[in-house]
Protein backbone atom coordinates (compact mmCIF):
# COMPACT_ATOMS: atom_id res chain seq x y z
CA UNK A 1 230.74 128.11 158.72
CA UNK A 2 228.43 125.27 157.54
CA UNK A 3 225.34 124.85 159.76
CA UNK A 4 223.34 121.32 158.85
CA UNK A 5 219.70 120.69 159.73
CA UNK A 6 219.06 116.96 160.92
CA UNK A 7 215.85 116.42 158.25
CA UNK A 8 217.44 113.36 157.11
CA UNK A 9 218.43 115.10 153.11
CA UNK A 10 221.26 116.50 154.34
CA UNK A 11 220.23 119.90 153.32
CA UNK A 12 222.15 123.00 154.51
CA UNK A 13 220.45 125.18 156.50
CA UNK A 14 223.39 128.08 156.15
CA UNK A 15 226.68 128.33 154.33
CA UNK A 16 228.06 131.08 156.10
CA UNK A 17 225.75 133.92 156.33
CA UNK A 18 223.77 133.04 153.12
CA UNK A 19 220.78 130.85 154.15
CA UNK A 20 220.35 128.29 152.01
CA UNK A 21 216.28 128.40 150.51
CA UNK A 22 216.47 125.21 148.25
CA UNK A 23 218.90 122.62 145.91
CA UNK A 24 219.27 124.42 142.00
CA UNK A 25 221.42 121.81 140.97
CA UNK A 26 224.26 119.23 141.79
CA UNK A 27 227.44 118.84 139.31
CA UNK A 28 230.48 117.11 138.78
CA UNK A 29 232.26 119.08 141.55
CA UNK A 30 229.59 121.64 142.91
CA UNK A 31 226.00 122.16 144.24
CA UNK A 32 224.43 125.19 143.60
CA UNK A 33 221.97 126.39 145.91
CA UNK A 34 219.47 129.32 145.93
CA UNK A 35 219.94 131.68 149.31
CA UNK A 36 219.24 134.66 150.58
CA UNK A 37 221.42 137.18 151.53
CA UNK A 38 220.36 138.48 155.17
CA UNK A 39 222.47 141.77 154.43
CA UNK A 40 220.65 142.87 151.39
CA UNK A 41 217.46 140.90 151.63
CA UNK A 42 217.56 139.22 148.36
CA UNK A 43 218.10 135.77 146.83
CA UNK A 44 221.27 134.49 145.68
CA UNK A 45 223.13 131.44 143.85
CA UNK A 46 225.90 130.01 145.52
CA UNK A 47 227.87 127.35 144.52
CA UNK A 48 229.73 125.12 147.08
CA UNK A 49 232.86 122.97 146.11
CA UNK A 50 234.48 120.62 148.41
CA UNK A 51 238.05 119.63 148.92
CA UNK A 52 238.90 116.44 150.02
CA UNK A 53 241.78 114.82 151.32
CA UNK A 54 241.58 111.70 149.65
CA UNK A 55 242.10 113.34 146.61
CA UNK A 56 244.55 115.92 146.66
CA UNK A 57 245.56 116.78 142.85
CA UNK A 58 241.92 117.25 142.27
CA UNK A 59 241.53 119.53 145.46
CA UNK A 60 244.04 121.84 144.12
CA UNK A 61 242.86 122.06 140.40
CA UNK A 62 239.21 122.44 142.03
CA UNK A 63 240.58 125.40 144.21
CA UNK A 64 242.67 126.83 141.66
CA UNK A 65 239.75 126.57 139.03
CA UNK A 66 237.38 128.88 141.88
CA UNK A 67 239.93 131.13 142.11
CA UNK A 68 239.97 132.26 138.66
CA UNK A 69 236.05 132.46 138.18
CA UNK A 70 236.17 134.65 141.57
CA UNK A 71 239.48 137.02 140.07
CA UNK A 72 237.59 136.91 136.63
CA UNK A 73 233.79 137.42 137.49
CA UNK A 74 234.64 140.66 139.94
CA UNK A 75 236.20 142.31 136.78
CA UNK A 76 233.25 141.49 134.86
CA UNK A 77 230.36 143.92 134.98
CA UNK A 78 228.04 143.48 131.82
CA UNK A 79 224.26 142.71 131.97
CA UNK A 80 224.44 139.43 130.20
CA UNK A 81 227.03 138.13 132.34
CA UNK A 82 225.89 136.79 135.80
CA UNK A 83 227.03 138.77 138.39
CA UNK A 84 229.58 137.93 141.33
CA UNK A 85 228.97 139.30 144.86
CA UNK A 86 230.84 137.08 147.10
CA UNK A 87 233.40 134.23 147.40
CA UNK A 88 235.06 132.33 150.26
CA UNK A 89 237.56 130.24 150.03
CA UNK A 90 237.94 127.74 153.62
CA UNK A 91 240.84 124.83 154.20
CA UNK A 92 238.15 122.25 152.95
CA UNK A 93 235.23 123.50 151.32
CA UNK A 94 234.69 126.95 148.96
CA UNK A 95 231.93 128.88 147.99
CA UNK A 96 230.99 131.35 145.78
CA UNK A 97 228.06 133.74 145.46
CA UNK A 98 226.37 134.80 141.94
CA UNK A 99 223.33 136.45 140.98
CA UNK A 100 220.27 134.32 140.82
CA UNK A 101 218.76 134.09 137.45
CA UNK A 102 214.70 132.79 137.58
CA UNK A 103 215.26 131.22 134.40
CA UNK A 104 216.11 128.43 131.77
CA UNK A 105 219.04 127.03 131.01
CA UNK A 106 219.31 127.88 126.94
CA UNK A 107 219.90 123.73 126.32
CA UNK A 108 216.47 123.61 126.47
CA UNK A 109 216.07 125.44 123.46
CA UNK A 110 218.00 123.26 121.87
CA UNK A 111 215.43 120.43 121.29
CA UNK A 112 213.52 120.30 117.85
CA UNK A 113 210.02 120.45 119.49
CA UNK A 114 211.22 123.46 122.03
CA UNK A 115 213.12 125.51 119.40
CA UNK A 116 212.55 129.26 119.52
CA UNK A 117 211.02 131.89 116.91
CA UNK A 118 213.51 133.10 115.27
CA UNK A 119 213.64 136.30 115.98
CA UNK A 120 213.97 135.41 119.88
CA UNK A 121 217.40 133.24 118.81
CA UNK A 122 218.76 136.44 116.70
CA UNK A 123 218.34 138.72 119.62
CA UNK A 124 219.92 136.51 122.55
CA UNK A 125 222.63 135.74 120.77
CA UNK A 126 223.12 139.31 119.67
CA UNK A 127 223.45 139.77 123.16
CA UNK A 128 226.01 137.17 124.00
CA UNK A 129 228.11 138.53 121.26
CA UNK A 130 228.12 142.06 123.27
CA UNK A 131 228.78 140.31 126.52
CA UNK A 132 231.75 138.49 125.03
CA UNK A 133 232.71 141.49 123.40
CA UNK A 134 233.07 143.35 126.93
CA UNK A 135 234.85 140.02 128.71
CA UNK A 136 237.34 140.09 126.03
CA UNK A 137 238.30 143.94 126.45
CA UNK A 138 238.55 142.92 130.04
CA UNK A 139 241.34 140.06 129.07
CA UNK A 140 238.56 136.72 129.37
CA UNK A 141 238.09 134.44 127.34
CA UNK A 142 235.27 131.91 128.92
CA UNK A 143 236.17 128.88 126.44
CA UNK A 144 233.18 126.53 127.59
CA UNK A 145 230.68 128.13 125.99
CA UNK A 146 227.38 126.04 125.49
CA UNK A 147 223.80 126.05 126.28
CA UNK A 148 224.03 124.93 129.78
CA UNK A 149 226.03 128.00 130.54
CA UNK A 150 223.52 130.51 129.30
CA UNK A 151 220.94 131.56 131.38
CA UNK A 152 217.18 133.20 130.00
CA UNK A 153 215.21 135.21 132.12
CA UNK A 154 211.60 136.14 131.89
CA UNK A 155 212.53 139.08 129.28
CA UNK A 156 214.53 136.95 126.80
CA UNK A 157 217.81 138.01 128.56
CA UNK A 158 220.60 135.46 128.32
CA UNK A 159 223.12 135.47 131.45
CA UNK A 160 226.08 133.84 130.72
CA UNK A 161 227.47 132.04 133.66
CA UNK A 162 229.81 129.49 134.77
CA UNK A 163 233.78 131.07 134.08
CA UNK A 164 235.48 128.73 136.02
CA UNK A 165 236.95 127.98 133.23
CA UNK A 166 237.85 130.88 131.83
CA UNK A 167 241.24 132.66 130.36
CA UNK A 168 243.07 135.27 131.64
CA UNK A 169 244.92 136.90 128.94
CA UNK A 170 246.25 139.64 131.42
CA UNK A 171 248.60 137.00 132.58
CA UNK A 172 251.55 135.03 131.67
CA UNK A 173 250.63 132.00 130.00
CA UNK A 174 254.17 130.36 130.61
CA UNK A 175 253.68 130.97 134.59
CA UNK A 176 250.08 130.90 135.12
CA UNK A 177 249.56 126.98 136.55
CA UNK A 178 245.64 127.53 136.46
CA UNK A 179 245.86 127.52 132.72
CA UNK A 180 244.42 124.10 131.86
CA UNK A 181 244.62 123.14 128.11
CA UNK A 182 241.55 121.51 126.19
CA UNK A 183 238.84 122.33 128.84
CA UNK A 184 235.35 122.73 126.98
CA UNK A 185 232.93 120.20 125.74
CA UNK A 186 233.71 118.98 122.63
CA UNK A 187 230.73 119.42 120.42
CA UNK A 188 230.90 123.44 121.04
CA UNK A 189 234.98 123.69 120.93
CA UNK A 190 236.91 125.46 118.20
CA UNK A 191 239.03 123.44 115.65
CA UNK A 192 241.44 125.53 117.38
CA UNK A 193 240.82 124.26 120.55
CA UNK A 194 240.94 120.74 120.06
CA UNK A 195 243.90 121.11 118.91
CA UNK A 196 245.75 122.93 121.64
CA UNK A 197 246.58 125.82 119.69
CA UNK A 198 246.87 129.22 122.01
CA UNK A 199 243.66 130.81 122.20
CA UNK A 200 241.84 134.03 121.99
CA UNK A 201 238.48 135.62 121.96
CA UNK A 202 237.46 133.78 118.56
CA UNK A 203 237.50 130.60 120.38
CA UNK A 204 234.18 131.84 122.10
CA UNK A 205 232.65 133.20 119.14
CA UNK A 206 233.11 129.97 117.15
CA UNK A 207 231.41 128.35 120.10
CA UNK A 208 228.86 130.68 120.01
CA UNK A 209 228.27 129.90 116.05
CA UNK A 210 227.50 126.48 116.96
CA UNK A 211 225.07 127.42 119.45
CA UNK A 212 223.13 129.74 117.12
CA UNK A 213 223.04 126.46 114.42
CA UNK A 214 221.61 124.52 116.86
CA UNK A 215 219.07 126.89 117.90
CA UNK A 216 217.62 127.52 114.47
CA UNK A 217 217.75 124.20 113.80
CA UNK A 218 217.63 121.49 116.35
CA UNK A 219 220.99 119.82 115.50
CA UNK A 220 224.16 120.25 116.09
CA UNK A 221 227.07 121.50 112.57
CA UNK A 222 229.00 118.28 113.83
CA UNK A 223 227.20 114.69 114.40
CA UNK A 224 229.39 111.67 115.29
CA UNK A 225 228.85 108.50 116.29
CA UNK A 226 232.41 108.95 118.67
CA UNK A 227 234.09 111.20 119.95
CA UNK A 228 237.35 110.67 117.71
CA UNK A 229 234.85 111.34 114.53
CA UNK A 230 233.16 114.30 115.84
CA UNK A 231 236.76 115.59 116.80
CA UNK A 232 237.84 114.95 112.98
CA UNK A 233 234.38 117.07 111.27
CA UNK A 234 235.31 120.03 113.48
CA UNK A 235 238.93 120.04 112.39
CA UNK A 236 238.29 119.03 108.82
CA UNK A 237 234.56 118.89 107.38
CA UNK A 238 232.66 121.87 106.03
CA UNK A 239 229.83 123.71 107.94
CA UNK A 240 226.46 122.49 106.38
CA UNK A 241 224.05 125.21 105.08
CA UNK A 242 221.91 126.37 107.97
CA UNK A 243 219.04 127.62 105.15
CA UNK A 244 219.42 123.83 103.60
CA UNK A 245 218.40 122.87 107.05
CA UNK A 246 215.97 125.17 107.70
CA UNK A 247 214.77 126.54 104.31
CA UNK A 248 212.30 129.09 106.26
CA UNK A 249 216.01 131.01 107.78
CA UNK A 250 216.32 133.89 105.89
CA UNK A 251 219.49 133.45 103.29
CA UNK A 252 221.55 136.29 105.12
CA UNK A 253 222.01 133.75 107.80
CA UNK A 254 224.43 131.29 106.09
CA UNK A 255 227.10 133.45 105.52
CA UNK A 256 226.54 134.56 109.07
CA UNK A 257 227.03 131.34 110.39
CA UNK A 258 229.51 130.21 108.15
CA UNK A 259 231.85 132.82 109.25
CA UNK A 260 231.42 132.02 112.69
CA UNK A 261 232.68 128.87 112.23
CA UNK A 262 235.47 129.59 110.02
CA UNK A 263 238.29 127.35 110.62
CA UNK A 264 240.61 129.55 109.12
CA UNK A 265 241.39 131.91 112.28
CA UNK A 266 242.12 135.31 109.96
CA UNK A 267 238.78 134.63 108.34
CA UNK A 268 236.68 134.17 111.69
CA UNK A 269 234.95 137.62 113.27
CA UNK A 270 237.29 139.54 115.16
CA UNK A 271 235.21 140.61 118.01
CA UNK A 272 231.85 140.04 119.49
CA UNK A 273 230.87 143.77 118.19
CA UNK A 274 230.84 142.31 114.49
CA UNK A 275 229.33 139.19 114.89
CA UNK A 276 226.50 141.20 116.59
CA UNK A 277 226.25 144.06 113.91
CA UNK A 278 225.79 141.07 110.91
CA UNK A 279 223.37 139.40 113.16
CA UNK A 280 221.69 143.19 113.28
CA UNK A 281 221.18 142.82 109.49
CA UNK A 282 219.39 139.98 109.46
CA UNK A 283 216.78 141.27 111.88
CA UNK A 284 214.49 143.16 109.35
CA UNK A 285 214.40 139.94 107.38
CA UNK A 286 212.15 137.93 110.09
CA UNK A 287 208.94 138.24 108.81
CA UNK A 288 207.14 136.64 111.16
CA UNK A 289 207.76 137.92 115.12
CA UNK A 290 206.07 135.03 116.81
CA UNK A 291 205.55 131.92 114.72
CA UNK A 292 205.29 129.83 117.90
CA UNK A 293 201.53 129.84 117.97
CA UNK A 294 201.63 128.97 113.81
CA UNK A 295 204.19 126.08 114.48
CA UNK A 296 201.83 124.08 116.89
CA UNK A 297 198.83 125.20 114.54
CA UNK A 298 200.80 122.82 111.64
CA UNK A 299 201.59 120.41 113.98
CA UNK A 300 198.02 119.75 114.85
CA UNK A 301 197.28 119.67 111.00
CA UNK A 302 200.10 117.44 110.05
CA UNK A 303 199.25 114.91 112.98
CA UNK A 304 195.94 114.41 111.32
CA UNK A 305 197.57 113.82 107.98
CA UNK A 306 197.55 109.59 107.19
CA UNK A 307 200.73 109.87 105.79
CA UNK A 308 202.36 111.05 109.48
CA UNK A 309 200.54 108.04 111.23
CA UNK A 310 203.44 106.49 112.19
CA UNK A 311 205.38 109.48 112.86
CA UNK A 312 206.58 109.81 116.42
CA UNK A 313 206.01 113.30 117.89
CA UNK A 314 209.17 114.71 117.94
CA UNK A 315 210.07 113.62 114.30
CA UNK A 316 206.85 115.62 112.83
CA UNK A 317 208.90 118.63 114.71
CA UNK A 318 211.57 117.86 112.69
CA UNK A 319 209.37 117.85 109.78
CA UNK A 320 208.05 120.83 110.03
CA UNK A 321 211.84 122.82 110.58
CA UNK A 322 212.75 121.03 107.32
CA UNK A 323 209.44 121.66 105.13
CA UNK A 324 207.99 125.14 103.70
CA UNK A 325 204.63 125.45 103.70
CA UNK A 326 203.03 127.15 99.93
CA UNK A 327 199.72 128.02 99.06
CA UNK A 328 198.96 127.54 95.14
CA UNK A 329 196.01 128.94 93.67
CA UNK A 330 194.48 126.88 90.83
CA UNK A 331 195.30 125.55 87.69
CA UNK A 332 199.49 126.16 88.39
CA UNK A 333 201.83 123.21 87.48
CA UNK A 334 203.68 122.00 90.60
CA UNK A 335 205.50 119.47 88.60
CA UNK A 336 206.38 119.79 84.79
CA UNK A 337 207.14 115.97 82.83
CA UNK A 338 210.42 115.97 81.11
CA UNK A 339 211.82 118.61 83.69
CA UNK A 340 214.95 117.44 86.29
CA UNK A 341 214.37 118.09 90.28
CA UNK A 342 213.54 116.57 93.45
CA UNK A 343 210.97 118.26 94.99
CA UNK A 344 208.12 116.51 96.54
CA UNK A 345 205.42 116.88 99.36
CA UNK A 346 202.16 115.87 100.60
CA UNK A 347 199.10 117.94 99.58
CA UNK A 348 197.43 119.20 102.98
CA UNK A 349 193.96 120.35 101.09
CA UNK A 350 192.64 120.82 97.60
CA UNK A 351 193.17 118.17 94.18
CA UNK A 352 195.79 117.61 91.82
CA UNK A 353 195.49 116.10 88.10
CA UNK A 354 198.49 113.96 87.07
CA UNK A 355 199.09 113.42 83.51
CA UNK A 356 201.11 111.80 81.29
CA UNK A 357 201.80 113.34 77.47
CA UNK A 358 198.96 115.16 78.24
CA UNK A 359 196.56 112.42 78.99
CA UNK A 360 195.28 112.53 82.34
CA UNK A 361 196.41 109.45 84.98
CA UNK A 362 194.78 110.39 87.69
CA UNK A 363 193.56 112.88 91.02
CA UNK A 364 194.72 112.91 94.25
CA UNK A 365 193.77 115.07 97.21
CA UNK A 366 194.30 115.65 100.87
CA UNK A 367 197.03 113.92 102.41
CA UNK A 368 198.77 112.48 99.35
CA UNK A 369 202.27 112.67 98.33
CA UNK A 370 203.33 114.28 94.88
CA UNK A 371 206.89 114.12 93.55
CA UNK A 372 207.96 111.49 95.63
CA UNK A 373 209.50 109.07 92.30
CA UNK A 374 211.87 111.29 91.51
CA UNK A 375 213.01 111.86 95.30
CA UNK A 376 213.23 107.92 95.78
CA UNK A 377 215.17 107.04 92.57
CA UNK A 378 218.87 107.51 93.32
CA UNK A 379 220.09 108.64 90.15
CA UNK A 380 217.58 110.00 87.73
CA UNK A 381 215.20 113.14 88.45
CA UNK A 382 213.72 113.72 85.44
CA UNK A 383 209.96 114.10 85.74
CA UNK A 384 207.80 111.24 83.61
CA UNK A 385 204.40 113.20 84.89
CA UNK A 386 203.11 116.48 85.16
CA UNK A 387 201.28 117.58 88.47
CA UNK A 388 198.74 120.76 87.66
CA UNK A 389 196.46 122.35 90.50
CA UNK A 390 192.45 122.12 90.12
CA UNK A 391 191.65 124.08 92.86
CA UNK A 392 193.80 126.33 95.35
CA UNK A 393 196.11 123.97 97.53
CA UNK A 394 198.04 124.23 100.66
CA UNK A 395 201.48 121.98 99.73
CA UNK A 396 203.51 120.83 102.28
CA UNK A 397 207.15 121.14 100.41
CA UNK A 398 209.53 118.72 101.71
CA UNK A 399 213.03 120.16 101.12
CA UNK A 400 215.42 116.78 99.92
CA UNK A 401 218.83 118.82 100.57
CA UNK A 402 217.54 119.19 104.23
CA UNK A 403 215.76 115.79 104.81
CA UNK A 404 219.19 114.20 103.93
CA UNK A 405 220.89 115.77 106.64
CA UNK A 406 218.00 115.20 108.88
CA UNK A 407 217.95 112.85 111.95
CA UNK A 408 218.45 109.24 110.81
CA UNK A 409 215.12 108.64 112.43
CA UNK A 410 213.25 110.99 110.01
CA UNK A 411 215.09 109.64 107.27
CA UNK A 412 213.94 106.31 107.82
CA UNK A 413 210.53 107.30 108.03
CA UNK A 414 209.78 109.43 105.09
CA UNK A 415 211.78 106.13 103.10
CA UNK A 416 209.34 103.51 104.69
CA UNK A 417 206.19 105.54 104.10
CA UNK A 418 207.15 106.72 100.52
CA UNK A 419 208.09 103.21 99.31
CA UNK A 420 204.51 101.97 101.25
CA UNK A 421 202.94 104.48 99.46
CA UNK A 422 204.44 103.59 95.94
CA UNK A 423 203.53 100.30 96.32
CA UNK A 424 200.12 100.49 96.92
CA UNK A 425 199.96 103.04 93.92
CA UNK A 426 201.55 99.92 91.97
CA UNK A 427 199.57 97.63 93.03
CA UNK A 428 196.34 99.73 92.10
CA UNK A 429 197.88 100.33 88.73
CA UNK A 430 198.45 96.58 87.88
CA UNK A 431 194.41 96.37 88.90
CA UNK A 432 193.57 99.23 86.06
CA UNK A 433 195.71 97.45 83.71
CA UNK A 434 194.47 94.09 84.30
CA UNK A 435 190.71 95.56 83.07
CA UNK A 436 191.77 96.63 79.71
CA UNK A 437 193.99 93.20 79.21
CA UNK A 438 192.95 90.32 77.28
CA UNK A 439 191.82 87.39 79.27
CA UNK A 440 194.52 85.35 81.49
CA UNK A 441 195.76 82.11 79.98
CA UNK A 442 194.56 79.45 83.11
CA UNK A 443 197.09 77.07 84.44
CA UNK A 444 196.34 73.36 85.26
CA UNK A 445 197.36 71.89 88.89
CA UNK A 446 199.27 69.35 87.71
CA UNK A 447 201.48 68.96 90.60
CA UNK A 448 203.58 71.87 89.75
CA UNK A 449 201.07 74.70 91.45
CA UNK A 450 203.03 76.63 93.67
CA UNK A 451 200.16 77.85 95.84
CA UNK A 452 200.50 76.91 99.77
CA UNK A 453 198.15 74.48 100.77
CA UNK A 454 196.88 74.08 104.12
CA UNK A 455 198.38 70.88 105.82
């Protein structure tokens, strides 16, 4: 039974026996609430769907798609998986009753200015490769998994929620009617997937491989403008280099990753079990445990940099994920003339000489950018300076391989700035030059000066 109160929202006071404490959130085809059991004396999640006689074919999909999360989640018993304690199903409405999680829904992770330490990503989805792990030995395979589905608690546990969706590969494929091909959301589903090929367990730990990318590095493997192009990189493009991205990842990660998202099924992980034990491997490479509090330390630093003026906030985050930070003691050659590469940066503290066949050009300090001619010219890198140290620096390293699979925003940036700053470098140089030059030749105005005059 569904008691309302009259307060004008529309708010329900009980669904059944479970009274209703607040809204948690409104979807497609459900509201969640948070309730409280009277029997046991503790709060709840339950999720009501409604079936309407208007629309029929949806009302039986809707009821067909409860049914299998409440046959699936009672067989499910795993401490990263959100438990099930109740369902009801009623002629027009059903609802279904979870444990409540006090947490965040992992998508917000997934922005570049909310990303996690690293070693907090490693170990939750260590854990949803042991949760998968179980739901597969129990015949499930969830095939929607994506942030929005994972829950995190206070301790850094994820919950993975939400199987309405899910397989069950206990029954007959050819019979089962609540088998509904190509369900998932697009960015996070398997090459196999898209393509309507039969499915198994590797489905979710492909999915889960894209999730992990895009928590160590704000983006997603797979950008598109449109659907239809997003849907051709999954099937057909190469995985980008998570460490190219991120060049503070330790290297054990890409081939990590990279397996994951094998598109070639044989080549994939098997199970849950051995995506978790490589993941386990990486773990004593994290140097740093917490490098939240360091992160906004160089934000602060960089947002008092000239050069990052114009910089929105959430671009300098990006910055930061795609830069490595070096100290250099003194008198060490950053840059070497004659020598081929593309590194460049901006110089946080301490001087710089640049020279030219030896003869010095020029110091710079604080908050200017080295290397930067090279990284603009689009075919030649060969080095026509050499940059030494006078003093120890700290040198923000921009990595090009990762700014050129950055954001197109961040892009844009860095190419507006650099070319400013070359430019006014130029123009300063024609200003040197002009003092050691003989004098100008003066021009007449004899009605061929092309200076604007006032009207």
């Amino acid at each position: 039974m569904l008691v309302r109160l009259d307060n004008g929202i529309g708010m329900a006071d009980k669904i059944g026996k479970y009274e209703v404490i607040r809204t948690l959130g409104k979807g497609a085809t459900a509201v969640v609430y948070l309730a409280r059991d009277p029997d046991s004396n503790r709060e709840v999640a339950v999720k009501l769907i409604r079936f309407s006689d208007e629309n029929a074919a949806m009302s039986r999909r809707l009821r067909k798609l409860f049914q299998t999360e409440d046959s699936i989640g009672r067989r499910l018993n795993h401490p990263n998986i959100v438990k099930l304690y109740d369902a009801v199903i009623e002629a027009d409405r059903a609802y279904i009753v979870m444990e409540f999680i006090d947490g965040t829904a992992l998508d917000y992770y997934c922005a570049i200015n909310r990303l996690l330490p690293m070693h907090r990503v490693i170990g939750i989805i260590f854990k949803c490769c042991l949760a998968l792990d179980h739901a597969f030995r129990q015949g499930v395979v969830h095939r929607d998994i994506k942030p929005a589905n994972i829950m995190i608690d206070a301790d850094d546990n994820p919950k993975i929620t939400d199987f309405g969706l899910a397989l069950n590969l206990h029954k007959d494929m050819n019979k089962d009617s609540t088998f509904v091909m190509g369900v998932g959301s697009p960015a996070y589903m398997s090459p196999e997937q898209i393509k309507n090929y039969p499915l198994n367990q590797k489905t979710d730990l492909y999915s889960l491989g894209v999730l992990l990318f895009q928590l160590l590095t704000g983006r997603l493997p797979f950008r598109a403008s449109n659907q239809g192009a997003l849907i051709y990189k999954i099937v057909n493009t190469d995985t980008p280099s998570v460490c190219a991205l991120n060049p503070n990842l330790p290297p054990g990660l890409d081939p990590i990753i990279k397996k994951a998202l094998e598109k070639d099924l044989y080549s994939r992980y098997r199970n849950g079990a051995e995506f978790a034990k490589d993941l386990s491997t990486v773990r004593y490479q994290i140097l740093d445990e917490d490098a939240t509090v360091q992160d906004t330390t160089h934000f602060e630093r960089l947002r008092r940099i000239e050069f990052f003026t114009e910089f929105e906030d959430i671009e300098l985050w990006e910055v930061l994920r795609i830069s490595v930070w070096r100290e250099v003691s003194e008198k060490v050659v950053l840059i070497r003339e004659g020598n081929k590469s593309r590194v460049f940066g901006i110089l946080v503290s301490g001087v710089v000489e640049i020279s030219v066949g030896g003869k010095s050009l020029c110091r710079l300090g604080a908050g200017e950018v080295i290397g930067e001619m090279a990284f603009l010219h689009p075919s030649d890198t060969t080095r026509f300076a050499s940059v030494v140290t006078l003093e120890p620096i700290l040198f923000l390293e921009i990595n090009s391989a990762a700014l050129e699979l950055s954001s197109d925003e961040v892009r844009e940036r860095f190419q507006k700035t650099l070319i400013t700053k070359v430019l006014g470098r130029m123009r300063e140089a024609n200003k040197a030059l002009a003092k050691l030059g003989p004098s100008a030749v003066r021009g007449n105005s004899a009605g061929c000066d092309l200076e604007l005059l006032p009207p």
